[in-house]
C-alpha atoms as a PDB file:
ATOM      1  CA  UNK A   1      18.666 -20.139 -17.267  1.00  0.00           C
ATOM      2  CA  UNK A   2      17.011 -23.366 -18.430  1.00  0.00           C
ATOM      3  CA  UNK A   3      16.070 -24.180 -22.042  1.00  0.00           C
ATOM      4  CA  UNK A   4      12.767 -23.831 -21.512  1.00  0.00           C
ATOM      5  CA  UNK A   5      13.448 -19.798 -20.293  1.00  0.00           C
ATOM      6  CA  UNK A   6      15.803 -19.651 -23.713  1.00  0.00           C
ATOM      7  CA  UNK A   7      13.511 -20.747 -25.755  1.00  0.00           C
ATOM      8  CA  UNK A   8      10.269 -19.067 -24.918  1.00  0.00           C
ATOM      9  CA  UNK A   9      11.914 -15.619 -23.453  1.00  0.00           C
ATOM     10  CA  UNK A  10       9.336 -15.421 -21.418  1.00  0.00           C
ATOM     11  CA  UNK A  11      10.289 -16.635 -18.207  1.00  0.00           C
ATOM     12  CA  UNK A  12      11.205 -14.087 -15.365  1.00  0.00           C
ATOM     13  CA  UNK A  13      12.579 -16.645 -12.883  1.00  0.00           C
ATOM     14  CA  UNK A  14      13.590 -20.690 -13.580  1.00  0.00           C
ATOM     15  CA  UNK A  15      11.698 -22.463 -11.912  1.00  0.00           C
ATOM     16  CA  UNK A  16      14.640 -24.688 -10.600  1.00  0.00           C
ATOM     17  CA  UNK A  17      16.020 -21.303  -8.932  1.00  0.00           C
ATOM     18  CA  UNK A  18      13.002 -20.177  -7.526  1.00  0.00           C
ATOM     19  CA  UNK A  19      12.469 -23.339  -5.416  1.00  0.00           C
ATOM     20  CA  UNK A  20      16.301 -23.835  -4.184  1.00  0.00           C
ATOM     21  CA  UNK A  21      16.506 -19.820  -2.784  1.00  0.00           C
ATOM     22  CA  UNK A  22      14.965 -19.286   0.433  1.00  0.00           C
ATOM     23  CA  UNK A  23      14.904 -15.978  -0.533  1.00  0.00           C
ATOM     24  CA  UNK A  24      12.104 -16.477  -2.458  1.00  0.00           C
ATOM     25  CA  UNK A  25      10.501 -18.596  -0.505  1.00  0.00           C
ATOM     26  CA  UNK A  26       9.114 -18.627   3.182  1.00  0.00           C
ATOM     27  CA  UNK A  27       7.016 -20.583   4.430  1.00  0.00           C
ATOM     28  CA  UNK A  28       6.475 -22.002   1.125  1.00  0.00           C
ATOM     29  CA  UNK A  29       4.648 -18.576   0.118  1.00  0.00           C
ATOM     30  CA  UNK A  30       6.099 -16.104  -2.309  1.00  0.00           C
ATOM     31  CA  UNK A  31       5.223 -12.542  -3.666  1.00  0.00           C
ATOM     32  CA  UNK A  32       5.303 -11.529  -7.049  1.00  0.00           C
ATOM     33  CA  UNK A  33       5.009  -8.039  -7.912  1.00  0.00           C
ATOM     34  CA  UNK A  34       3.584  -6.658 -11.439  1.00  0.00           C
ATOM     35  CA  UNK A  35       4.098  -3.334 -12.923  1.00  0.00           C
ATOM     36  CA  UNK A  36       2.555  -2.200 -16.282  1.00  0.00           C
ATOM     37  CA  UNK A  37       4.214   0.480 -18.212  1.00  0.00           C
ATOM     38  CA  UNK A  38       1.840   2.172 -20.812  1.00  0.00           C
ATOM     39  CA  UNK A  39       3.479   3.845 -24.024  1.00  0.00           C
ATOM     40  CA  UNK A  40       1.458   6.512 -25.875  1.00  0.00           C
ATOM     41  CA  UNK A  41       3.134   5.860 -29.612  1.00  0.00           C
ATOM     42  CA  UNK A  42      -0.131   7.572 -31.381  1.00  0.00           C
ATOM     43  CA  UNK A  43      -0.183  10.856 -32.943  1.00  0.00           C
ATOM     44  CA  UNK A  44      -2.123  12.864 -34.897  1.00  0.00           C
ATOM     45  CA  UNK A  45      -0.004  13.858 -37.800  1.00  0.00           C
ATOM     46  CA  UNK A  46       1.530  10.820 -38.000  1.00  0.00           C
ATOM     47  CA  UNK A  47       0.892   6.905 -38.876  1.00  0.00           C
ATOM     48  CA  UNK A  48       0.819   4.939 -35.387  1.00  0.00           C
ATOM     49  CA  UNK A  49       3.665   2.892 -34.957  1.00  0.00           C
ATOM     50  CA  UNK A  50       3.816  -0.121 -33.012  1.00  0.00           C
ATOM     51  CA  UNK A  51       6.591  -1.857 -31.826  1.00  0.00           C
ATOM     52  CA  UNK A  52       6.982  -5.131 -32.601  1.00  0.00           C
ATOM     53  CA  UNK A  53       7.832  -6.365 -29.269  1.00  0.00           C
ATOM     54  CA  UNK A  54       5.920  -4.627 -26.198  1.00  0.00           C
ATOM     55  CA  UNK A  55       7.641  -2.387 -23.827  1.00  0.00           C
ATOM     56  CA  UNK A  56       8.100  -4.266 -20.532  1.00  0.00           C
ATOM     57  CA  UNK A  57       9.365  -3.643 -16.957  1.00  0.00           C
ATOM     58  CA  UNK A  58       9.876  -6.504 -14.301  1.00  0.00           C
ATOM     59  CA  UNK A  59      10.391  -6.287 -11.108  1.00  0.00           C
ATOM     60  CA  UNK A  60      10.942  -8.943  -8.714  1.00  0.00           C
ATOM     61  CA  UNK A  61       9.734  -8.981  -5.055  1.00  0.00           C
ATOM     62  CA  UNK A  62      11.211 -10.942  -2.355  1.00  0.00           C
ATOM     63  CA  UNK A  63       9.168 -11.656   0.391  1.00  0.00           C
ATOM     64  CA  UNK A  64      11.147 -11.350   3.672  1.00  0.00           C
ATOM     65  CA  UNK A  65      12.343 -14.019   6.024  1.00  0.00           C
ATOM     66  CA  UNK A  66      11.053 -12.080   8.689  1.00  0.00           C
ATOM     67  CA  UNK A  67       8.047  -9.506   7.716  1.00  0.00           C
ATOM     68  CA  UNK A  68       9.072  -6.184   9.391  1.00  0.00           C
ATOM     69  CA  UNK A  69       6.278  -5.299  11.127  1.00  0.00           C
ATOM     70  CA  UNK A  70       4.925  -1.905  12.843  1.00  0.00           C
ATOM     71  CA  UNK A  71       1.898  -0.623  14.886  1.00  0.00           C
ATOM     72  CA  UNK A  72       0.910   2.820  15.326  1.00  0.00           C
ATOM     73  CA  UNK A  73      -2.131   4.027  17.273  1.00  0.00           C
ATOM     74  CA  UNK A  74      -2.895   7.362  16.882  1.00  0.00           C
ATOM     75  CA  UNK A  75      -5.536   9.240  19.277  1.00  0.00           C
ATOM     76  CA  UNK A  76      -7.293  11.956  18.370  1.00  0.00           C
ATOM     77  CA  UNK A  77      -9.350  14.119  21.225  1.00  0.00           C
ATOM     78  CA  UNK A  78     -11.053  16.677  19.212  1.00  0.00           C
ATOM     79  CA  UNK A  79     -12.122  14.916  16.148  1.00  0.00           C
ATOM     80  CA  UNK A  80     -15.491  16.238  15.959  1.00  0.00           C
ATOM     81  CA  UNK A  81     -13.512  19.811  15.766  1.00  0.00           C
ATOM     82  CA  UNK A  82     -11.730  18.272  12.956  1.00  0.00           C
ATOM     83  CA  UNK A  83     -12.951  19.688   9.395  1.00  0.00           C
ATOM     84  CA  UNK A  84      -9.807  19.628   7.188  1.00  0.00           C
ATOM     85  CA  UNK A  85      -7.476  16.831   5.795  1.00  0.00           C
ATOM     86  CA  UNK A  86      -4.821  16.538   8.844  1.00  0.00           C
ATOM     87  CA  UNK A  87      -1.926  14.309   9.100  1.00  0.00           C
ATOM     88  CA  UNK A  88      -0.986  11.913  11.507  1.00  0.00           C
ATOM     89  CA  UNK A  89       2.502  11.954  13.617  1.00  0.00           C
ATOM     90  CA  UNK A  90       5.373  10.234  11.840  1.00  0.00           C
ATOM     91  CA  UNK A  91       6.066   6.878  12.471  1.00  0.00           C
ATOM     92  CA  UNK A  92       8.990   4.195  11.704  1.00  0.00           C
ATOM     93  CA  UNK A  93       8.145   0.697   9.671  1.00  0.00           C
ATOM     94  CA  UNK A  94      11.298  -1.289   8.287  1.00  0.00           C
ATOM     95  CA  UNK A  95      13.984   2.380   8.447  1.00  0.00           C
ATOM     96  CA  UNK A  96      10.927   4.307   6.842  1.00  0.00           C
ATOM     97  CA  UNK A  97       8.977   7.119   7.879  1.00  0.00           C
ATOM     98  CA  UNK A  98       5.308   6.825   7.427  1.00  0.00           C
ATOM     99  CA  UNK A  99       1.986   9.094   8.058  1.00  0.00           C
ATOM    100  CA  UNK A 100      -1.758   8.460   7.951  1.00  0.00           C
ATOM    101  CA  UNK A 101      -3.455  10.869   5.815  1.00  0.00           C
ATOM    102  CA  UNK A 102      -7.504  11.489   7.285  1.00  0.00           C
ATOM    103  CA  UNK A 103     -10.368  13.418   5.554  1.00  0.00           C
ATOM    104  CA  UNK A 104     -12.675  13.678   8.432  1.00  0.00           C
ATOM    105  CA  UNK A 105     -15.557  14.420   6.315  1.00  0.00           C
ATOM    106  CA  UNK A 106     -14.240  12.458   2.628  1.00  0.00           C
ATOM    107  CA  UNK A 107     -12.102  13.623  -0.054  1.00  0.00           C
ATOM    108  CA  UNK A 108     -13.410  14.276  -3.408  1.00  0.00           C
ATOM    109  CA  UNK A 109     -13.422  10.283  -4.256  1.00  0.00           C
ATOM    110  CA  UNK A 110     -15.881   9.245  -0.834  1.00  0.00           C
ATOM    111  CA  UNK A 111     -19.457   9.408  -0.536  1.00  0.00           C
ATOM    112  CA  UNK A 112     -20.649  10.344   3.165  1.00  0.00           C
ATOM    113  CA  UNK A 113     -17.231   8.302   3.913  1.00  0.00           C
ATOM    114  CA  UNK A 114     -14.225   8.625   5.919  1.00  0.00           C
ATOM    115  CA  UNK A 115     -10.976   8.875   3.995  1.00  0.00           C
ATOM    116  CA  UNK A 116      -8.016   7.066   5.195  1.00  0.00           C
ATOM    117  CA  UNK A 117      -4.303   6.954   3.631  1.00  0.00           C
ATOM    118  CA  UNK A 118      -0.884   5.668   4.329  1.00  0.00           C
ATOM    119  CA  UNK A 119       1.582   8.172   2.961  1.00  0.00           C
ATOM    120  CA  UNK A 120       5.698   7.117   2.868  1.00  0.00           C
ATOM    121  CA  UNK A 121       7.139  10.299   4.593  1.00  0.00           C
ATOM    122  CA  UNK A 122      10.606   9.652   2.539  1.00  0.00           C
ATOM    123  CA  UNK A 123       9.344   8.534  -0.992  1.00  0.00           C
ATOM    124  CA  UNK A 124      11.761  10.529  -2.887  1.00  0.00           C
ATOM    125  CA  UNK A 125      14.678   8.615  -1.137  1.00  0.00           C
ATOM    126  CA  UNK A 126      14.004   5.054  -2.845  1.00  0.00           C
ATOM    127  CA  UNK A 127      16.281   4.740  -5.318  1.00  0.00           C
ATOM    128  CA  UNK A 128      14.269   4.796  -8.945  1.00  0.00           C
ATOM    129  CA  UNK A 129      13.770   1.103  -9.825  1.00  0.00           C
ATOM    130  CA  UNK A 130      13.060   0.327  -5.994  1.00  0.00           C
ATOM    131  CA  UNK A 131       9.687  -0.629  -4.242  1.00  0.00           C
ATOM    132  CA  UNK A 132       8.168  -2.025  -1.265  1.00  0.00           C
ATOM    133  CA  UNK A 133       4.702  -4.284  -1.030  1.00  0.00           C
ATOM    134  CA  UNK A 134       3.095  -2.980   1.985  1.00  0.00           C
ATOM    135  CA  UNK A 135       0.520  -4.782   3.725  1.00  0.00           C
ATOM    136  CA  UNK A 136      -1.731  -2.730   5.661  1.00  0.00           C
ATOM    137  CA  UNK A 137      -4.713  -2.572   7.910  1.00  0.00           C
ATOM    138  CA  UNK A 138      -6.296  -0.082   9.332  1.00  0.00           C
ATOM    139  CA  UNK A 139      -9.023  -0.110  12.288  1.00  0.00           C
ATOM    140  CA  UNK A 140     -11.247   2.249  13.947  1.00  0.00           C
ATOM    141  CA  UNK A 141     -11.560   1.357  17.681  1.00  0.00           C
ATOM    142  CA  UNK A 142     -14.612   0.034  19.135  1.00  0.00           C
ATOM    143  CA  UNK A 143     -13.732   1.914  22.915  1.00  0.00           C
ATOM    144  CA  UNK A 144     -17.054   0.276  24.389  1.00  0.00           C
ATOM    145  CA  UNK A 145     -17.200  -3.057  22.889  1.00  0.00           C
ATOM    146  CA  UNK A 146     -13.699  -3.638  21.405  1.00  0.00           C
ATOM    147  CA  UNK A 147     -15.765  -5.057  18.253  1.00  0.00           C
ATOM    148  CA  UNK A 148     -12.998  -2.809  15.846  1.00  0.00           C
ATOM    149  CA  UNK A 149     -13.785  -1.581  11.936  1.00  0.00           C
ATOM    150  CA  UNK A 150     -11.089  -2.701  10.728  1.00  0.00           C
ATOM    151  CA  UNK A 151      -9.789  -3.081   6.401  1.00  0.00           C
ATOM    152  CA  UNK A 152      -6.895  -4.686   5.201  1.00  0.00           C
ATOM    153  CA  UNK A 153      -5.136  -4.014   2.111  1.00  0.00           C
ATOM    154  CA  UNK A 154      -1.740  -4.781   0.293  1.00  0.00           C
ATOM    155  CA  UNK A 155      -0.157  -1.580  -1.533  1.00  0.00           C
ATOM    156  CA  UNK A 156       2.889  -1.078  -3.891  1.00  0.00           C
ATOM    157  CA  UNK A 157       5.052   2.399  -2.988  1.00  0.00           C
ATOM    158  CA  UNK A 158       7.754   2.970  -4.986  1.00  0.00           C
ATOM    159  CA  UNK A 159       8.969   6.698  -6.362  1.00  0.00           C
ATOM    160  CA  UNK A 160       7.459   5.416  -9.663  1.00  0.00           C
ATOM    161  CA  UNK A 161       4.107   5.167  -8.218  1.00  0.00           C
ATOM    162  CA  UNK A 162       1.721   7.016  -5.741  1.00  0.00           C
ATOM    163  CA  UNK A 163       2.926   7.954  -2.685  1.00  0.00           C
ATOM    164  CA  UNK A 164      -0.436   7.282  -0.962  1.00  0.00           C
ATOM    165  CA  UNK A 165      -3.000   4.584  -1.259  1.00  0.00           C
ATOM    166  CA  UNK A 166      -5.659   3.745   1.337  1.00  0.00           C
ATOM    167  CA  UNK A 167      -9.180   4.095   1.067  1.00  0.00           C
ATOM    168  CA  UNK A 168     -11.859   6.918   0.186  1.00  0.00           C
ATOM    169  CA  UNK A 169     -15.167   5.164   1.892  1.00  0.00           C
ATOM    170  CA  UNK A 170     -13.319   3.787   4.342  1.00  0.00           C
ATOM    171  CA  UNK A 171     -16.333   3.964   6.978  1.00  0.00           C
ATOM    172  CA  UNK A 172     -19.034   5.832   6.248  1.00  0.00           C
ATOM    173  CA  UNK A 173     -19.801   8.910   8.670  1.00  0.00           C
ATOM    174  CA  UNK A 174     -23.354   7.517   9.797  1.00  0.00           C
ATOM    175  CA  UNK A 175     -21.394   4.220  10.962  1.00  0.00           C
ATOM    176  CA  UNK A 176     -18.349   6.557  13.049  1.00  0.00           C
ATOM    177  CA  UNK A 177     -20.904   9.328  14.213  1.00  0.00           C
ATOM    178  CA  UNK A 178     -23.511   6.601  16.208  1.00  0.00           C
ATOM    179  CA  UNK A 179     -22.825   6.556  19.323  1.00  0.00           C
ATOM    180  CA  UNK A 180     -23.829   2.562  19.968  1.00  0.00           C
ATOM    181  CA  UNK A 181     -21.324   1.359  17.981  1.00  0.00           C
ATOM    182  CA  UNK A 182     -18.218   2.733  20.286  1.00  0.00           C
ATOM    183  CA  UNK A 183     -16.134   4.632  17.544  1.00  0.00           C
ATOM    184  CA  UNK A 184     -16.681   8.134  18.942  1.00  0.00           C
ATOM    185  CA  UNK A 185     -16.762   8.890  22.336  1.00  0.00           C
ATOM    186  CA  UNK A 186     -17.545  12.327  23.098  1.00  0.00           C
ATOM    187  CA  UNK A 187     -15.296  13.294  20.714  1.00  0.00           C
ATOM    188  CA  UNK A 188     -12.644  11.218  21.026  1.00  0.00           C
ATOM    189  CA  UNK A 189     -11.333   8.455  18.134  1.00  0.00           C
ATOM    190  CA  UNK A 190      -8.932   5.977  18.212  1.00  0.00           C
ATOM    191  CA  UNK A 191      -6.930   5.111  14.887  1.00  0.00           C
ATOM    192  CA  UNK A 192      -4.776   1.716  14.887  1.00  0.00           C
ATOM    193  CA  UNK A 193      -2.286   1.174  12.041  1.00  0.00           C
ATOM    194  CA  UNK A 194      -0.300  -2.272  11.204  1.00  0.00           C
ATOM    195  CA  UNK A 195       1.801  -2.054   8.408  1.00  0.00           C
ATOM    196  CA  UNK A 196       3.801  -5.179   7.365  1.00  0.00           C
ATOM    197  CA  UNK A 197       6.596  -4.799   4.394  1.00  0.00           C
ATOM    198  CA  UNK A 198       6.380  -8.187   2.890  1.00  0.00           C
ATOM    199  CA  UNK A 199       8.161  -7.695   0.212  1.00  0.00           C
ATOM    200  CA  UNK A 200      10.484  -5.573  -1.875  1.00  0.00           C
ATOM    201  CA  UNK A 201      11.927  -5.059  -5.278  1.00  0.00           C
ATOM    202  CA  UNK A 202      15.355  -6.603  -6.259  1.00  0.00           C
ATOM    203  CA  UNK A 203      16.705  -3.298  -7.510  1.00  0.00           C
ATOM    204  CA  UNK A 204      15.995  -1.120  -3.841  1.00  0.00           C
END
């Protein structure tokens, strides 16, 4: 560790290090990874105490040589039939199991939305201090114009965490239901999923 790191204890990575590993480094990009651990130390009964030096976890995430990549489309022929939250089939991204997670009419977050989430099938495997930075992006087929809804989005999942982040107003209903714009026909919808791990902690 250089001087500088010794000196200041602030410094999560020398800089010297960081530039020689190609771990760290691809195509001269690199992903960093924060997490924020909150500590309640107030009470009632008691004085508040507060530590003099903060509570801190770090976590380190390597981006990949090679992003591991996956695509999933997922069809589904009666979505106007569709009322309640319904899963998706599984499918594999970098050894994990994955699902998208639709509210065909919103959850409680949306407003006259579309919900869409990923959700990591095998969470509770990770080890503790492990994580993965997903990048996703989901789309909504255009079927008569190919001119796709598509949002993009980059996500931490680790057992620490949520297992499920996506979006609550993904598209709003009025958009999906008109018929000009290609999303529904009849009642068919097409859902496209790319998920990209580009990164993950240096504990998992």
């Amino acid at each position: 560790m250089s001087s500088r790191c010794i000196q200041r204890k602030k410094c999560l990575i020398p800089l010297e290090e960081l530039l020689k590993s190609s771990d760290f480094l691809v195509d001269d990009s690199c992903v960093f990874g924060v997490r924020i651990l909150k500590v309640d130390v107030s009470s009632q009964n008691k004085p508040t105490v507060i530590p003099k030096e903060p509570i801190m976890i770090q976590n380190i995430f390597l981006q990949k040589k090679g992003f591991i990549k996956g695509t999933y489309t997922w069809t589904m022929n009666n979505f106007l039939g569709m009322k309640l939250p319904v899963l998706s089939p599984a499918f594999e991204v970098g050894g994990h199991k994955w699902h998208i997670n639709m509210y065909p009419l919103g959850d409680q977050y949306s407003t006259n939305s579309l919900s869409l989430y990923l959700h990591q099938h095998d969470l509770n495997k990770l080890p503790l201090e492990s994580g993965m930075m997903i990048e996703l992006t989901l789309s909504i087929l255009d079927q008569k114009h190919e001119k796709h809804y598509t949002v993009t989005g980059r996500f931490l999942f680790a057992k620490t965490a949520k297992n499920g982040w996506g979006w609550p107003n993904f598209i709003p209903l009025k958009t999906l239901m008109d018929p000009s714009r290609g999303y529904l026909v009849g009642s068919n919808c097409i859902l496209k999923a790319d998920a990209t791990i580009i990164g993950s902690s240096n504990d998992g």
